[in-house]
PDB file of N, CA and C in Angstrom:
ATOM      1  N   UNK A   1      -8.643  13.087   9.288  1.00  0.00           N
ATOM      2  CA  UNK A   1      -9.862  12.930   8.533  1.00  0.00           C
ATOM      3  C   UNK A   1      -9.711  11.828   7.488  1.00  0.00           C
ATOM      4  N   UNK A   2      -8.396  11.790   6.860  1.00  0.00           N
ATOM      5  CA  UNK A   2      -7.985  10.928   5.959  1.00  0.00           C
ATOM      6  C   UNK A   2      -8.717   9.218   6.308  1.00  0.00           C
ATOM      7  N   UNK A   3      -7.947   9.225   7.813  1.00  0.00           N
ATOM      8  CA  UNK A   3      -7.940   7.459   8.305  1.00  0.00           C
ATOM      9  C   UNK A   3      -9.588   7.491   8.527  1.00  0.00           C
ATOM     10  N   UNK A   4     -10.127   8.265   8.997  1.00  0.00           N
ATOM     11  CA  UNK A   4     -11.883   7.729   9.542  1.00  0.00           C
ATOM     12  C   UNK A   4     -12.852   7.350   7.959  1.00  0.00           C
ATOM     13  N   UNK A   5     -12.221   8.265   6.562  1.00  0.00           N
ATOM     14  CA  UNK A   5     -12.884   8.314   5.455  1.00  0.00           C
ATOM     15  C   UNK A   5     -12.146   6.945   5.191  1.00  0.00           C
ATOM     16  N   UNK A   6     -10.934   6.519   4.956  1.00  0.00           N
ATOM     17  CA  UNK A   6     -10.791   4.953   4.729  1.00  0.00           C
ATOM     18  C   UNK A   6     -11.242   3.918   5.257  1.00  0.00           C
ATOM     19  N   UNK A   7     -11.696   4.066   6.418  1.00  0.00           N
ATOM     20  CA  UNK A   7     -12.285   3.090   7.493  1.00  0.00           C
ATOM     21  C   UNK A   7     -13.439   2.838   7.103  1.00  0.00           C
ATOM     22  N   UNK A   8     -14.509   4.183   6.590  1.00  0.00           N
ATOM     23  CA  UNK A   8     -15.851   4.028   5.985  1.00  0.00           C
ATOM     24  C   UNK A   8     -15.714   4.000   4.774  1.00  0.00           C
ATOM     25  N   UNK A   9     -14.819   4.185   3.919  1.00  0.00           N
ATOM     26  CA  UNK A   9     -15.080   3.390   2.489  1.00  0.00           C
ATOM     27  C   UNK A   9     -14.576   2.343   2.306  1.00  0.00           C
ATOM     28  N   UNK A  10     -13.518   1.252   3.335  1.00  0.00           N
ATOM     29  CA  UNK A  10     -13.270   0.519   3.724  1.00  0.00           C
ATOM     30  C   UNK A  10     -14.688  -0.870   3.640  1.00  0.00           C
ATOM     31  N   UNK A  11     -15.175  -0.300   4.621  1.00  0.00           N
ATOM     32  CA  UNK A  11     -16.584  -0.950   5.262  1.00  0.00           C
ATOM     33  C   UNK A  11     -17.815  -0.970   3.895  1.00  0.00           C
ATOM     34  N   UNK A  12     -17.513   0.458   3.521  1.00  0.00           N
ATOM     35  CA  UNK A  12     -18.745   0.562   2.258  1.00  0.00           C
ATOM     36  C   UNK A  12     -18.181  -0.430   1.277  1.00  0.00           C
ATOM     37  N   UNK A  13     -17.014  -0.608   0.920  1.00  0.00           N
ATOM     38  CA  UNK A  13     -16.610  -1.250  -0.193  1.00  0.00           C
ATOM     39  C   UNK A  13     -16.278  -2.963  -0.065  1.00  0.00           C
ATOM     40  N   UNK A  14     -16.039  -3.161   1.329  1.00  0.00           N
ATOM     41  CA  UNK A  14     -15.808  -4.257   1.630  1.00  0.00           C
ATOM     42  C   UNK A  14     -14.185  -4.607   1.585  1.00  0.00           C
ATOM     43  N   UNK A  15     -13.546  -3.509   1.711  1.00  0.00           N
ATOM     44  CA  UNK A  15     -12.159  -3.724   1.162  1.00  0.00           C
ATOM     45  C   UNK A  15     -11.426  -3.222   2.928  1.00  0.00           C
ATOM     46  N   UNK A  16     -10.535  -3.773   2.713  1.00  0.00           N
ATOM     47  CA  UNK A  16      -8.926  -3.162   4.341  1.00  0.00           C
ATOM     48  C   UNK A  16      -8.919  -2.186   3.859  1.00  0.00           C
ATOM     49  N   UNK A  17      -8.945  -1.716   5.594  1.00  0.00           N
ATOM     50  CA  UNK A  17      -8.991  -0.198   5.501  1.00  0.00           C
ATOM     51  C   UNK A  17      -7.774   0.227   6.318  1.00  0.00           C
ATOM     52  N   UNK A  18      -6.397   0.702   6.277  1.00  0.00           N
ATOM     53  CA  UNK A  18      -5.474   0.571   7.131  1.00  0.00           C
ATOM     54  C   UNK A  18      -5.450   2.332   7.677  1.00  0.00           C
ATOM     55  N   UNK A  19      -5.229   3.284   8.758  1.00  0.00           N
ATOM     56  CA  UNK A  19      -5.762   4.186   9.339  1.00  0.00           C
ATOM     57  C   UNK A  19      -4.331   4.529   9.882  1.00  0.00           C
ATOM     58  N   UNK A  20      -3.780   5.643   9.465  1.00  0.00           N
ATOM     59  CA  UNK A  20      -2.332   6.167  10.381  1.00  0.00           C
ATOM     60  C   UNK A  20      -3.418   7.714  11.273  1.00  0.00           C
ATOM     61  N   UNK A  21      -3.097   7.372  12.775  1.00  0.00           N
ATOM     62  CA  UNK A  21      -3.470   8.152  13.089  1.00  0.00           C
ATOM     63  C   UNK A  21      -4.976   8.752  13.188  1.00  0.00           C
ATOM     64  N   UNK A  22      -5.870   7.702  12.649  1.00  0.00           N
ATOM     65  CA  UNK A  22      -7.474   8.335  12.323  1.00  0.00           C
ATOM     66  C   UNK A  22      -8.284   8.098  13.268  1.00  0.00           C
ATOM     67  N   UNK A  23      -9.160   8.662  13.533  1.00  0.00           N
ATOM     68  CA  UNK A  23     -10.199   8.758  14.679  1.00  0.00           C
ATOM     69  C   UNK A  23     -10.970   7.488  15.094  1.00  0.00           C
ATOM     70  N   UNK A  24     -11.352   7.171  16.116  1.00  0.00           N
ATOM     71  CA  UNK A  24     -12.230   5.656  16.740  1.00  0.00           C
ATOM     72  C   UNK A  24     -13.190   6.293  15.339  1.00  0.00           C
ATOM     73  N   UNK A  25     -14.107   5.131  15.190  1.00  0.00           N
ATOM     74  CA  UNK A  25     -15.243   4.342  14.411  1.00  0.00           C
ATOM     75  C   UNK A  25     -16.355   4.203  15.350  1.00  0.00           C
ATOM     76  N   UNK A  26     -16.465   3.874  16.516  1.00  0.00           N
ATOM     77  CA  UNK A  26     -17.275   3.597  17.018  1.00  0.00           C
ATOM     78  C   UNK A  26     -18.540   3.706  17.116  1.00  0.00           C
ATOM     79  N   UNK A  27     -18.849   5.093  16.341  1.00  0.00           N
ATOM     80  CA  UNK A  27     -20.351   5.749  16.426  1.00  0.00           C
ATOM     81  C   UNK A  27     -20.910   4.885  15.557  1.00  0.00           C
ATOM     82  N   UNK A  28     -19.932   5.171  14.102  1.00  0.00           N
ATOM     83  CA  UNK A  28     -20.144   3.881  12.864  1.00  0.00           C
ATOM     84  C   UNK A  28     -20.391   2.990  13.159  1.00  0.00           C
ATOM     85  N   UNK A  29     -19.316   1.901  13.648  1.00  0.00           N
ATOM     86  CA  UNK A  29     -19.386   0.722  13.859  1.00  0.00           C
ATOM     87  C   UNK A  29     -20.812  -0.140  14.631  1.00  0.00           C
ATOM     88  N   UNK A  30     -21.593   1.204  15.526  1.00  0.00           N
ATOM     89  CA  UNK A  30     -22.656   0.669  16.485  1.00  0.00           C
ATOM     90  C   UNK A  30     -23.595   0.906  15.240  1.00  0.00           C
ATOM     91  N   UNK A  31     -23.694   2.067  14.283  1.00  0.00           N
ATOM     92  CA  UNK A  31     -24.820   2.309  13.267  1.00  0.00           C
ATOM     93  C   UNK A  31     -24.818   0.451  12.056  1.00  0.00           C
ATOM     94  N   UNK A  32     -23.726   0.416  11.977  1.00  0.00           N
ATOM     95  CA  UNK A  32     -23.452  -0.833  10.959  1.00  0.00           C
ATOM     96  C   UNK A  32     -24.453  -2.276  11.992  1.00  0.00           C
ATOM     97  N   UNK A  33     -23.473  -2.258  12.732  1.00  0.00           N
ATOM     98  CA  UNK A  33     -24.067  -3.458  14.124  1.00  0.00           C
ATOM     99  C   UNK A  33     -25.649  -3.927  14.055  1.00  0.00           C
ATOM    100  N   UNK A  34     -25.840  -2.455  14.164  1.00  0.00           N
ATOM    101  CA  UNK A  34     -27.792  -2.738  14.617  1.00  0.00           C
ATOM    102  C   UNK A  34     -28.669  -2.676  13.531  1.00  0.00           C
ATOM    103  N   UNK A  35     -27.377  -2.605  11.847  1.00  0.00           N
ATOM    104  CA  UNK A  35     -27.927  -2.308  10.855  1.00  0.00           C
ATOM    105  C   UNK A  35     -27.688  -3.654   9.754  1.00  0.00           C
ATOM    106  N   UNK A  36     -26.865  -4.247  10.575  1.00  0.00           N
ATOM    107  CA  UNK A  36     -26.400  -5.546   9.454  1.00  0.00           C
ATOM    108  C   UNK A  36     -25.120  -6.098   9.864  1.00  0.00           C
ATOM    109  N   UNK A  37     -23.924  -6.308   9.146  1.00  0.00           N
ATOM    110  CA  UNK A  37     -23.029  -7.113   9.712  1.00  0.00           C
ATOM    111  C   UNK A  37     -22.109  -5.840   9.938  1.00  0.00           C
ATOM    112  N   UNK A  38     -21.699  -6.090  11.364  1.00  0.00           N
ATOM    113  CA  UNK A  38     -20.671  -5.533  11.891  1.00  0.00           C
ATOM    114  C   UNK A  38     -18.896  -5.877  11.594  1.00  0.00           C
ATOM    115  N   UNK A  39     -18.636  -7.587  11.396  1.00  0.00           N
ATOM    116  CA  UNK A  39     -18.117  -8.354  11.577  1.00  0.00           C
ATOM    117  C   UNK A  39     -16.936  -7.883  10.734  1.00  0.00           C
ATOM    118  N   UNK A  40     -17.320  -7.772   9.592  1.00  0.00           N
ATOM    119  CA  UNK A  40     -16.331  -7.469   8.330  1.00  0.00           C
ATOM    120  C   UNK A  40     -15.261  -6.114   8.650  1.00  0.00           C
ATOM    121  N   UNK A  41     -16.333  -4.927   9.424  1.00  0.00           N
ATOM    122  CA  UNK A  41     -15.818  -3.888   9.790  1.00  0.00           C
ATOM    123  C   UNK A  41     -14.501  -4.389  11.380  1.00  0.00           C
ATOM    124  N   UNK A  42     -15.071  -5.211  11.674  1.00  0.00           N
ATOM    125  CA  UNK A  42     -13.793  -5.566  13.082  1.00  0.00           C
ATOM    126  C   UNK A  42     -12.741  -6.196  12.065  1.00  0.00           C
ATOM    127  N   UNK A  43     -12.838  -7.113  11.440  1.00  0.00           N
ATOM    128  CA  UNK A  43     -12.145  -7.578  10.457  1.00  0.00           C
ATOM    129  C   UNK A  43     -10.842  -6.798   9.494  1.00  0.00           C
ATOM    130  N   UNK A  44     -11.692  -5.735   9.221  1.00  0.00           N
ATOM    131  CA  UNK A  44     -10.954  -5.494   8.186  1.00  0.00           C
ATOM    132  C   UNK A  44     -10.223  -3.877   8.846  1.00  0.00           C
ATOM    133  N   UNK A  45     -10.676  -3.065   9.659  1.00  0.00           N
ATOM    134  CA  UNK A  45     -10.122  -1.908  10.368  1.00  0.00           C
ATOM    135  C   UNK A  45      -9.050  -2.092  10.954  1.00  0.00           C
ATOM    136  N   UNK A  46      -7.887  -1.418  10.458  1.00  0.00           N
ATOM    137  CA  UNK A  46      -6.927  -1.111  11.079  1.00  0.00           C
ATOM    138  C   UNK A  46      -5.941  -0.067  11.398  1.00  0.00           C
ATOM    139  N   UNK A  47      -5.936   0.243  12.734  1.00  0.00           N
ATOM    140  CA  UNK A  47      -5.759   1.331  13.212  1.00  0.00           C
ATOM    141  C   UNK A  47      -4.104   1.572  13.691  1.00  0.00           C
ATOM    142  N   UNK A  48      -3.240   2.318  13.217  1.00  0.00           N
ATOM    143  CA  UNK A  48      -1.974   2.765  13.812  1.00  0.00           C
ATOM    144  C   UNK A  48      -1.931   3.865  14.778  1.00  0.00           C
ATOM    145  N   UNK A  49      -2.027   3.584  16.057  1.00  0.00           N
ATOM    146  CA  UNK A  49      -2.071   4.887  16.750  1.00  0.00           C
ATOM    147  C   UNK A  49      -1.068   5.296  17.587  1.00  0.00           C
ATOM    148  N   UNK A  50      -0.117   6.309  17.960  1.00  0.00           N
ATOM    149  CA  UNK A  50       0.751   6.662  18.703  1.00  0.00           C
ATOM    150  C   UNK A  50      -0.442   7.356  20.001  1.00  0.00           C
ATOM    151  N   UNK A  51       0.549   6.933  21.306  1.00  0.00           N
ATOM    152  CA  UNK A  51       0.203   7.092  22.310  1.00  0.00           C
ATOM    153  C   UNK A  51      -0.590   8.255  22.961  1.00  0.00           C
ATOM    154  N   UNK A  52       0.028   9.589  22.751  1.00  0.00           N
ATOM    155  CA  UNK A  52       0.095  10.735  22.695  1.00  0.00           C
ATOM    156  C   UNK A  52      -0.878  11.835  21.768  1.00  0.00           C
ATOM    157  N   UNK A  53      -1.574  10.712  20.557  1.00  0.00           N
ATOM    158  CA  UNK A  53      -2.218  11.551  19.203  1.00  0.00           C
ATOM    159  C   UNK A  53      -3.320  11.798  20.180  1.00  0.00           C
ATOM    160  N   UNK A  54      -4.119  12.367  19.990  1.00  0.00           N
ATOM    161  CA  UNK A  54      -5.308  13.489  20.209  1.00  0.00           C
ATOM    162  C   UNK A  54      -6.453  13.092  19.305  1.00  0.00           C
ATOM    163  N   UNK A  55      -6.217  12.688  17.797  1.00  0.00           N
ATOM    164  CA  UNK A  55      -7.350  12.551  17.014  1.00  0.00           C
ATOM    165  C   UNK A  55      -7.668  11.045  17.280  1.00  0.00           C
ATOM    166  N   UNK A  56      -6.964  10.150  17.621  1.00  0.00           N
ATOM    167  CA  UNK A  56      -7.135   8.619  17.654  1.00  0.00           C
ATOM    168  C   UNK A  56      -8.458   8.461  18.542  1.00  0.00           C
ATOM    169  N   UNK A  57      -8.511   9.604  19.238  1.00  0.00           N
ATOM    170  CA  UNK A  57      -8.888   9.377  20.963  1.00  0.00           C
ATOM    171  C   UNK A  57     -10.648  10.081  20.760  1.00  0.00           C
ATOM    172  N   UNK A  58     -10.918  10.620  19.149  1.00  0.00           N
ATOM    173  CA  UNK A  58     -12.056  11.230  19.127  1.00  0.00           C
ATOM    174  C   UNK A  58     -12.996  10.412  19.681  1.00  0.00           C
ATOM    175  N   UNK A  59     -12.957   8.711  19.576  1.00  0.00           N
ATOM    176  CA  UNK A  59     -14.096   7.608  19.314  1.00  0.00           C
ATOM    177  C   UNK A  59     -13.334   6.522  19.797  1.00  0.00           C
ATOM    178  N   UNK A  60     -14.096   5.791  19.918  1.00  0.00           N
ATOM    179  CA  UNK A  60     -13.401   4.543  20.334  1.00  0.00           C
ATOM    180  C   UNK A  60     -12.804   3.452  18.908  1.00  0.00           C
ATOM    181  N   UNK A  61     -11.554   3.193  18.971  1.00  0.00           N
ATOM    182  CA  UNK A  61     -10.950   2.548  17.819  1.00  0.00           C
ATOM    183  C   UNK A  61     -12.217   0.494  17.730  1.00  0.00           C
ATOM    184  N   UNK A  62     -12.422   0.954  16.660  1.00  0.00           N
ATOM    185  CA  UNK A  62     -12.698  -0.964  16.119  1.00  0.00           C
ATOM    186  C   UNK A  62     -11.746  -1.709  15.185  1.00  0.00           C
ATOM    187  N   UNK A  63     -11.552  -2.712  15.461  1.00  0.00           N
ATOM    188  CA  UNK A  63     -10.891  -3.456  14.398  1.00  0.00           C
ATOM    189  C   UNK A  63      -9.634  -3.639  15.151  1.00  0.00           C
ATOM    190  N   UNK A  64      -8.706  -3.405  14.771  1.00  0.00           N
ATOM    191  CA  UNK A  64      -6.859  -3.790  15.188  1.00  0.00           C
ATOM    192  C   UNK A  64      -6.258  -2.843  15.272  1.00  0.00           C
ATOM    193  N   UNK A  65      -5.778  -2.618  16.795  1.00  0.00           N
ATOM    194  CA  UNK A  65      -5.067  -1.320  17.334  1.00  0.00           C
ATOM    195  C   UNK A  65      -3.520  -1.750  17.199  1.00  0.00           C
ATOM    196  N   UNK A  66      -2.881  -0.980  16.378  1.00  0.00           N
ATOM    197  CA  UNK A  66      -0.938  -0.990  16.910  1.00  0.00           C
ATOM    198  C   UNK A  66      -1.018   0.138  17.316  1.00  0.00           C
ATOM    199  N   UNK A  67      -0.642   0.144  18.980  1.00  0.00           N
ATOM    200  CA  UNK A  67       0.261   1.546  19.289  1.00  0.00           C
ATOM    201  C   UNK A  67       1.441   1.792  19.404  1.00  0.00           C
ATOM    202  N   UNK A  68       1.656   3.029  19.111  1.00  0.00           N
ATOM    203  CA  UNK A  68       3.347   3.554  18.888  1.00  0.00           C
ATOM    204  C   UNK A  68       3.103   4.051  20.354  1.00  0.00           C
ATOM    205  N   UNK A  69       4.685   4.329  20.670  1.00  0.00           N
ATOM    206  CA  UNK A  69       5.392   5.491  21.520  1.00  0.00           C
ATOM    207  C   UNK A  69       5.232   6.540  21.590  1.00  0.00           C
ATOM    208  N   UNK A  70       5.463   7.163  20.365  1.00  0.00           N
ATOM    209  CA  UNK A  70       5.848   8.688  20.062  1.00  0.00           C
ATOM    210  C   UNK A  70       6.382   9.280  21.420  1.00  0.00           C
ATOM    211  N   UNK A  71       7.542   9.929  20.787  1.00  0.00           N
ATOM    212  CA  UNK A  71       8.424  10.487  22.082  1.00  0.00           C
ATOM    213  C   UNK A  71       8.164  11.728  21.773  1.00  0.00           C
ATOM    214  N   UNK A  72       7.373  12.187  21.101  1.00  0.00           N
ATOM    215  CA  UNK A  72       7.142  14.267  20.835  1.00  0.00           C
ATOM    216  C   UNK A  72       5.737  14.260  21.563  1.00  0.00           C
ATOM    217  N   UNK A  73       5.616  15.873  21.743  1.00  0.00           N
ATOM    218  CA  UNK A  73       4.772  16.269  22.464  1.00  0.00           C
ATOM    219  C   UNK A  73       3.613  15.778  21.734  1.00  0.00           C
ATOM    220  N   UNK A  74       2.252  16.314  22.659  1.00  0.00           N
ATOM    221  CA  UNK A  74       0.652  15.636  22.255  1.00  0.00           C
ATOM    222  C   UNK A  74       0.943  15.780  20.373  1.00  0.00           C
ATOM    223  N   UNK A  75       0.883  17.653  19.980  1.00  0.00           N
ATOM    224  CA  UNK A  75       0.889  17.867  18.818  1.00  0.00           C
ATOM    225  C   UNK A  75       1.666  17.057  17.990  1.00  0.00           C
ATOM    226  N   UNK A  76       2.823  16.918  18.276  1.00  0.00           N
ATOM    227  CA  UNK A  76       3.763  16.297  17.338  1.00  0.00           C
ATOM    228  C   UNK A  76       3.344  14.765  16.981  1.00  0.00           C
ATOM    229  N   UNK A  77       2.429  14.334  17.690  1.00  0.00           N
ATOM    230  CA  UNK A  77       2.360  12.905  17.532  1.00  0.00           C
ATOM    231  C   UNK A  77       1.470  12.454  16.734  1.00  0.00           C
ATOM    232  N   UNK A  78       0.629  13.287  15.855  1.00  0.00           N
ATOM    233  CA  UNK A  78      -0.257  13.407  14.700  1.00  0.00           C
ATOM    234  C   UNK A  78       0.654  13.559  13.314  1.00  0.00           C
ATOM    235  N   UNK A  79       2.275  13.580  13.643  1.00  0.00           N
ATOM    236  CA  UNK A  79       3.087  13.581  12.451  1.00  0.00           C
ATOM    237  C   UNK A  79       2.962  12.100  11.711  1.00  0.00           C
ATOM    238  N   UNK A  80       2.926  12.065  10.656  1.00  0.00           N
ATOM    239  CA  UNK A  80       2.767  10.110   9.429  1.00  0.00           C
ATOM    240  C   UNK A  80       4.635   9.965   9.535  1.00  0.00           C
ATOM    241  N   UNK A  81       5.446  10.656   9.602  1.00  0.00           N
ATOM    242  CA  UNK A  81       6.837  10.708   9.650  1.00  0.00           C
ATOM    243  C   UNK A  81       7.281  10.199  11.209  1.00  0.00           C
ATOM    244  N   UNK A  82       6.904  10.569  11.784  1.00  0.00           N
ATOM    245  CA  UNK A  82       6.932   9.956  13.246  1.00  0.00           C
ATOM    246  C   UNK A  82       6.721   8.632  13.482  1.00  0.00           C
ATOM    247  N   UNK A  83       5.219   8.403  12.742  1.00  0.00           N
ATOM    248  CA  UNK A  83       4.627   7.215  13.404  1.00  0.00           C
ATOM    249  C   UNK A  83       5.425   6.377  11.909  1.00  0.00           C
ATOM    250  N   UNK A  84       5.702   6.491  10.945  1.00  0.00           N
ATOM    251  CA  UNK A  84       6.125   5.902   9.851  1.00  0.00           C
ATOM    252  C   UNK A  84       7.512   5.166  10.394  1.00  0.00           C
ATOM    253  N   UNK A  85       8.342   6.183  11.105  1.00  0.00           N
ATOM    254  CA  UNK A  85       9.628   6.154  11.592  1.00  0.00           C
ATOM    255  C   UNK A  85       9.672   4.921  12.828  1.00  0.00           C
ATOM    256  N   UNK A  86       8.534   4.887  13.796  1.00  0.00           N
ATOM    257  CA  UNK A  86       8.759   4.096  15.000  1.00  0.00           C
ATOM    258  C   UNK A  86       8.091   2.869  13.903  1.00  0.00           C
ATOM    259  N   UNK A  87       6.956   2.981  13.251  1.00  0.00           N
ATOM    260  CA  UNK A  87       6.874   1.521  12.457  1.00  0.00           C
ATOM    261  C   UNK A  87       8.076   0.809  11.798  1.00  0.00           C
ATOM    262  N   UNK A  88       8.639   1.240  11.255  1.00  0.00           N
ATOM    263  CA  UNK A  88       9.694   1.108  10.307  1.00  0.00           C
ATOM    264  C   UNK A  88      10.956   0.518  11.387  1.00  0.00           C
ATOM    265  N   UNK A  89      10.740   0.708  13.215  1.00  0.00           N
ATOM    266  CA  UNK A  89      12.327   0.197  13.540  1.00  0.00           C
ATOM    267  C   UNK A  89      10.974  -0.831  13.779  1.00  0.00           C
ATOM    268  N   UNK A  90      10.119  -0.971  14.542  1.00  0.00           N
ATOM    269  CA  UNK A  90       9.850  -2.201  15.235  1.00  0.00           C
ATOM    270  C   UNK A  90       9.754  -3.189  13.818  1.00  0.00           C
ATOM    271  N   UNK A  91       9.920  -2.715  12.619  1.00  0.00           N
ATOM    272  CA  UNK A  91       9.825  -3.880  11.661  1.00  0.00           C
ATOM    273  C   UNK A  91      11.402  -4.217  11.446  1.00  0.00           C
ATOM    274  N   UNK A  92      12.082  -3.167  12.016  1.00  0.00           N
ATOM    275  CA  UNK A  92      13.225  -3.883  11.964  1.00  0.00           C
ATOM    276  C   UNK A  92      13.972  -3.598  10.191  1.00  0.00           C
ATOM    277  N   UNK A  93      13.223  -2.888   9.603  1.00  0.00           N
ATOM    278  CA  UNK A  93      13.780  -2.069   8.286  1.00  0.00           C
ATOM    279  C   UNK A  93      14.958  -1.778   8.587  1.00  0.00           C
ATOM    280  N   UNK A  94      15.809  -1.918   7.385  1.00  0.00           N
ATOM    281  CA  UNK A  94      16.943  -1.373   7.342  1.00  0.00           C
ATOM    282  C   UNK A  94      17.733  -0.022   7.123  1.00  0.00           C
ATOM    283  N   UNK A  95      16.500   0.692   6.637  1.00  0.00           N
ATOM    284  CA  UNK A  95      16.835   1.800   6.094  1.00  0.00           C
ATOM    285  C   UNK A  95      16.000   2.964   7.460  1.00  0.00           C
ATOM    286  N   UNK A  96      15.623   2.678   8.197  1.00  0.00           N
ATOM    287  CA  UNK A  96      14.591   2.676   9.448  1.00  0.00           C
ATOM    288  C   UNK A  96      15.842   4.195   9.893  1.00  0.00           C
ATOM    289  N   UNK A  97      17.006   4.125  10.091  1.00  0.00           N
ATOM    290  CA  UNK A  97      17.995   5.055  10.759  1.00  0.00           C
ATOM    291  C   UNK A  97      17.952   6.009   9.860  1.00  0.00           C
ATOM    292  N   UNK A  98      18.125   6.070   8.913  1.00  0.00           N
ATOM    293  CA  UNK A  98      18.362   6.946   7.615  1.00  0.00           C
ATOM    294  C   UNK A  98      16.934   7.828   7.218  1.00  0.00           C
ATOM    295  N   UNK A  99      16.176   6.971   7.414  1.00  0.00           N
ATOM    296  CA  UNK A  99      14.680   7.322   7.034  1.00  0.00           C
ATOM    297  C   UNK A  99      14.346   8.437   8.276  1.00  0.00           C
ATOM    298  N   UNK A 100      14.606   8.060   9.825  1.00  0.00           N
ATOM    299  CA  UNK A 100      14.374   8.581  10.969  1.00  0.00           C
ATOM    300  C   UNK A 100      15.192   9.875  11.215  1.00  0.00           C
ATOM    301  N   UNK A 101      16.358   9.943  10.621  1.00  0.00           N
ATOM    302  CA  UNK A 101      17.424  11.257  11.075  1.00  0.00           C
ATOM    303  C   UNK A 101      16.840  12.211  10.037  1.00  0.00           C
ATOM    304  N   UNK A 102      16.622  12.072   8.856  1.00  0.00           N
ATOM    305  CA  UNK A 102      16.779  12.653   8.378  1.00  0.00           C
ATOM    306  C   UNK A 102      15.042  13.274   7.390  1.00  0.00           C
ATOM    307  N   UNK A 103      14.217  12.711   7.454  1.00  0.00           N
ATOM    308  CA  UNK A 103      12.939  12.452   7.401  1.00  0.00           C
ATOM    309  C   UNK A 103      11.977  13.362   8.530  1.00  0.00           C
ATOM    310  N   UNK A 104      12.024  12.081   9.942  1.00  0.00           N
ATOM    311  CA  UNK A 104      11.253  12.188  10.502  1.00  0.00           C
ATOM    312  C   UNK A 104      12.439  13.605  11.645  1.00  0.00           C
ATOM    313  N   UNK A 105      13.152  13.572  11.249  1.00  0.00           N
ATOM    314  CA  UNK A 105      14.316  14.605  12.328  1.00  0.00           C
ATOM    315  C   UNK A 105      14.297  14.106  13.506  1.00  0.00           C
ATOM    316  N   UNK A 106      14.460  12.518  13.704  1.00  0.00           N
ATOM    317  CA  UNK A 106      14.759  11.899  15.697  1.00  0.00           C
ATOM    318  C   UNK A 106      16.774  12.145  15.869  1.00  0.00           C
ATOM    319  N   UNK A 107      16.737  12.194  16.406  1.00  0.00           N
ATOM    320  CA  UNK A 107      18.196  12.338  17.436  1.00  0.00           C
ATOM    321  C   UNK A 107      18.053  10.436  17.300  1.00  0.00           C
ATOM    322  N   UNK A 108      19.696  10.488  16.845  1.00  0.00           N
ATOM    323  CA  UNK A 108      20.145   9.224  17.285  1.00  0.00           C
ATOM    324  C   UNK A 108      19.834   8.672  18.601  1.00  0.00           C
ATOM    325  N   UNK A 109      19.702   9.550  19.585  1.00  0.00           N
ATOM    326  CA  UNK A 109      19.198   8.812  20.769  1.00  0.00           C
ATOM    327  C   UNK A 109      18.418   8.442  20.846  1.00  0.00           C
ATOM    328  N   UNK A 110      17.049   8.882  20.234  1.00  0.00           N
ATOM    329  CA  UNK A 110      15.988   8.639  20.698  1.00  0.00           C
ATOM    330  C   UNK A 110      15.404   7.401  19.460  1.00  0.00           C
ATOM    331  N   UNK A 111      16.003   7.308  18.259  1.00  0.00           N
ATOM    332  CA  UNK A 111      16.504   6.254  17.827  1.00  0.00           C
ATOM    333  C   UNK A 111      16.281   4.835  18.416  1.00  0.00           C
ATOM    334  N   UNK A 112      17.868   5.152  18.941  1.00  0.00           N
ATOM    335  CA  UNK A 112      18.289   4.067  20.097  1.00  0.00           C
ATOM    336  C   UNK A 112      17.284   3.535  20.928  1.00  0.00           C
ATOM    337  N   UNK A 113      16.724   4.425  21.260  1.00  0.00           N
ATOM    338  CA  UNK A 113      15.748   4.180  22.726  1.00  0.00           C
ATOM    339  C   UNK A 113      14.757   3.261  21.918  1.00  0.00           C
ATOM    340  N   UNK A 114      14.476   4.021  20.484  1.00  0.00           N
ATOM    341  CA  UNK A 114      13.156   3.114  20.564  1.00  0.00           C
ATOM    342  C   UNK A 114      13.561   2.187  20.155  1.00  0.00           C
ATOM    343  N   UNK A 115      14.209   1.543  19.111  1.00  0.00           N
ATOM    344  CA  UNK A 115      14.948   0.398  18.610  1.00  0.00           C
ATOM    345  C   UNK A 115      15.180  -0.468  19.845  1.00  0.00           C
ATOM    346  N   UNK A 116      15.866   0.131  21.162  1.00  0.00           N
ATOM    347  CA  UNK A 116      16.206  -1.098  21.897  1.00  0.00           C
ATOM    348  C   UNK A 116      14.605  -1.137  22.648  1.00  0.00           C
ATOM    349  N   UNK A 117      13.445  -1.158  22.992  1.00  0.00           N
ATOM    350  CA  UNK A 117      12.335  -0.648  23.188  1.00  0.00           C
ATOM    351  C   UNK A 117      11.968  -2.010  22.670  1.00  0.00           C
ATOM    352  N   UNK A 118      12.062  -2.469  21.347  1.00  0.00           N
ATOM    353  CA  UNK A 118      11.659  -3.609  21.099  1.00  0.00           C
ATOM    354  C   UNK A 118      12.223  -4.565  21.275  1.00  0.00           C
ATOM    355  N   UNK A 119      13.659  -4.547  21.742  1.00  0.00           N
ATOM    356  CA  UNK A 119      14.758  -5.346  21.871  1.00  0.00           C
ATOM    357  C   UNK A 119      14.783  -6.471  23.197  1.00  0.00           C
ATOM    358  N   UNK A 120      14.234  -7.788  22.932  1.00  0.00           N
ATOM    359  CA  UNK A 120      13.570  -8.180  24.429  1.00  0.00           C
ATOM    360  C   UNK A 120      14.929  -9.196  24.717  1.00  0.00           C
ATOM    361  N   UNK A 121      16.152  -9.267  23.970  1.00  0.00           N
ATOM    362  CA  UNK A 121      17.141 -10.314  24.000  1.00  0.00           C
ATOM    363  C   UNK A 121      17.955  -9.611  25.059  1.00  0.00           C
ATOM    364  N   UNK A 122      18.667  -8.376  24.621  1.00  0.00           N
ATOM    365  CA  UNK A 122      19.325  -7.276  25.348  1.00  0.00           C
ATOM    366  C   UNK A 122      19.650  -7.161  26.715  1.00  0.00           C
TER     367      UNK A 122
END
């Protein structure tokens, strides 16, 4: 509920609206469209969604999609520790291992997996 209310006070305010996990816009985005400028709202929406989340999938996402992996079941993939954790290796953070074991609770393996996941040299 968090990410869809930033997205629309985002849009109301004219300000980035960044969304972990929050529901498509779309219903919005068509009410804005046929109501005035849409443009700002593609612009400025941005959406973090893991593969697996359930709420991402209410609406159709506008603006800028990153999708995660998430290696936990449907439920688990609505965790901000999860999706915080796979953001944090593909940025290549340093503290990304430490943050993930012990935080988000991943198994060094699965770690690994995703870390080399982005790894296109390898």
């Amino acid at each position: 509920m968090g990410g869809g209310l930033a997205k629309i006070l985002g849009k109301y305010k004219s300000k980035q609206a960044l969304s972990l996990s929050g529901p498509g816009m779309n219903t919005f985005h068509s009410l804005w469209k046929y109501g005035g400028s849409s443009e700002f709202f593609d612009l400025t929406s941005i959406d973090i969604v893991p593969d697996l989340d359930l709420v991402p999938r209410v609406d159709i996402s506008g603006g800028t999609v990153f999708r995660l992996l998430c290696l936990n079941t449907t439920f688990n993939c609505h965790s901000k520790e999860l999706s915080l954790c796979e953001s944090m290796i593909m940025c290549r953070n340093p503290n990304a291992k430490e943050y993930c074991r012990n935080i988000a609770k991943i198994s060094d393996e699965d770690y690994d997996m995703l870390f080399n996941a982005g790894n296109f040299n390898a």
